[in-house]
Protein backbone atom coordinates (compact mmCIF):
# COMPACT_ATOMS: atom_id res chain seq x y z
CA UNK A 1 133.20 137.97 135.58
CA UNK A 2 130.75 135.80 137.69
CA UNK A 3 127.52 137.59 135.95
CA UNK A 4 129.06 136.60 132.60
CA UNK A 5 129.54 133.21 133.58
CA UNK A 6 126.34 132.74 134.45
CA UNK A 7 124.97 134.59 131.09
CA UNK A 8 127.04 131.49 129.21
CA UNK A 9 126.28 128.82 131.68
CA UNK A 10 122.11 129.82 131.53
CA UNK A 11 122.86 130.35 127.55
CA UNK A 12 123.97 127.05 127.87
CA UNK A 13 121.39 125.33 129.41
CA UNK A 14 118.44 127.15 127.48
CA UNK A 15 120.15 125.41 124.31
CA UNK A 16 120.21 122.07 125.29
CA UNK A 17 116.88 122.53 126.73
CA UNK A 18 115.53 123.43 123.19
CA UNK A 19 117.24 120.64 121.58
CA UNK A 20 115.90 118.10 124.17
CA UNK A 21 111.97 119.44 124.21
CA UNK A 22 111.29 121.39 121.22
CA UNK A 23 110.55 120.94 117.55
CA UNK A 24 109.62 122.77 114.54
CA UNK A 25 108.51 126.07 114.58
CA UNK A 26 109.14 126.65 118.07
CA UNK A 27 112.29 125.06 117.99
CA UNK A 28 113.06 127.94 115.39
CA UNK A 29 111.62 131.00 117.01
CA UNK A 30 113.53 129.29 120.68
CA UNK A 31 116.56 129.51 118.66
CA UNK A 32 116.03 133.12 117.49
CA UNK A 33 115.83 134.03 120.91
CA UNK A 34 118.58 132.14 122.12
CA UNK A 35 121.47 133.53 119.20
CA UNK A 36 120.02 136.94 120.80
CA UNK A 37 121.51 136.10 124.24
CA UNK A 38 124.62 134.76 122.75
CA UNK A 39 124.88 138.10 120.71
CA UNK A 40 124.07 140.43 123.80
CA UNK A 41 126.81 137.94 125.92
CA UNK A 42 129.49 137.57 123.75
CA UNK A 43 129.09 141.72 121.71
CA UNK A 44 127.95 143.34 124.86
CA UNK A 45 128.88 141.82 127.81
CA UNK A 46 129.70 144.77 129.80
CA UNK A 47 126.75 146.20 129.35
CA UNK A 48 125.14 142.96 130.51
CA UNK A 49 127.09 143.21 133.92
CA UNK A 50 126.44 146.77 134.24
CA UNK A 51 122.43 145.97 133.77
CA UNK A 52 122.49 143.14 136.02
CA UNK A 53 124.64 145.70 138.73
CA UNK A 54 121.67 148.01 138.54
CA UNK A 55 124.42 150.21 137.70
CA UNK A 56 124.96 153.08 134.69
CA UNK A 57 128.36 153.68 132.28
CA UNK A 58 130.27 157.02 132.81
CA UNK A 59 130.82 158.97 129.84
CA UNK A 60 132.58 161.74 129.33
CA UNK A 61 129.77 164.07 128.12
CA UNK A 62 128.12 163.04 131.54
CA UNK A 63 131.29 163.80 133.98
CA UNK A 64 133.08 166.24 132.21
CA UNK A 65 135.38 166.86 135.01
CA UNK A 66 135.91 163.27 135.97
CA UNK A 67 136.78 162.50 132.50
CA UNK A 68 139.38 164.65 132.17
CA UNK A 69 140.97 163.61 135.98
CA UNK A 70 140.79 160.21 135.34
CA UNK A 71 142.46 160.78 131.76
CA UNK A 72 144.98 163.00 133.48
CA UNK A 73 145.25 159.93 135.86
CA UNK A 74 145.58 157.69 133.45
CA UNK A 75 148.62 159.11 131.22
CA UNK A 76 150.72 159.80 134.33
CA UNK A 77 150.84 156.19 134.70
């Protein structure tokens, strides 16, 4: 939650900073850049945290047998 806050607070901030110092085409490519971050925050953000962790997503093709425990796990409850 904290490293998504500070993807929206620093998405934040980059915009204003564009709108305060930039103009014309720079402005434009800036603002390219900038609906990027808000795409990758707001589509993907845990992929975001789990980048920023320095950590990796489990899938099930990866840990077959974890997979299926923690789906076991899961329908018990």
């Amino acid at each position: 939650m904290r490293v998504n806050l500070i993807l929206l607070m620093s998405t934040v901030v980059f915009g204003l900073f564009l709108w305060v110092t930039l103009s014309g085409a720079s402005l434009v490519l800036s603002g390219l850049i900038l609906v990027f971050f808000v795409v990758i925050t707001l589509g993907y953000p845990d992929k975001a945290i789990l980048f920023f962790l320095g950590a990796r997503e489990v899938r099930s093709r990866d840990e077959a047998l974890f997979f299926k425990t923690a789906s076991q796990e899961a329908y018990k409850l």
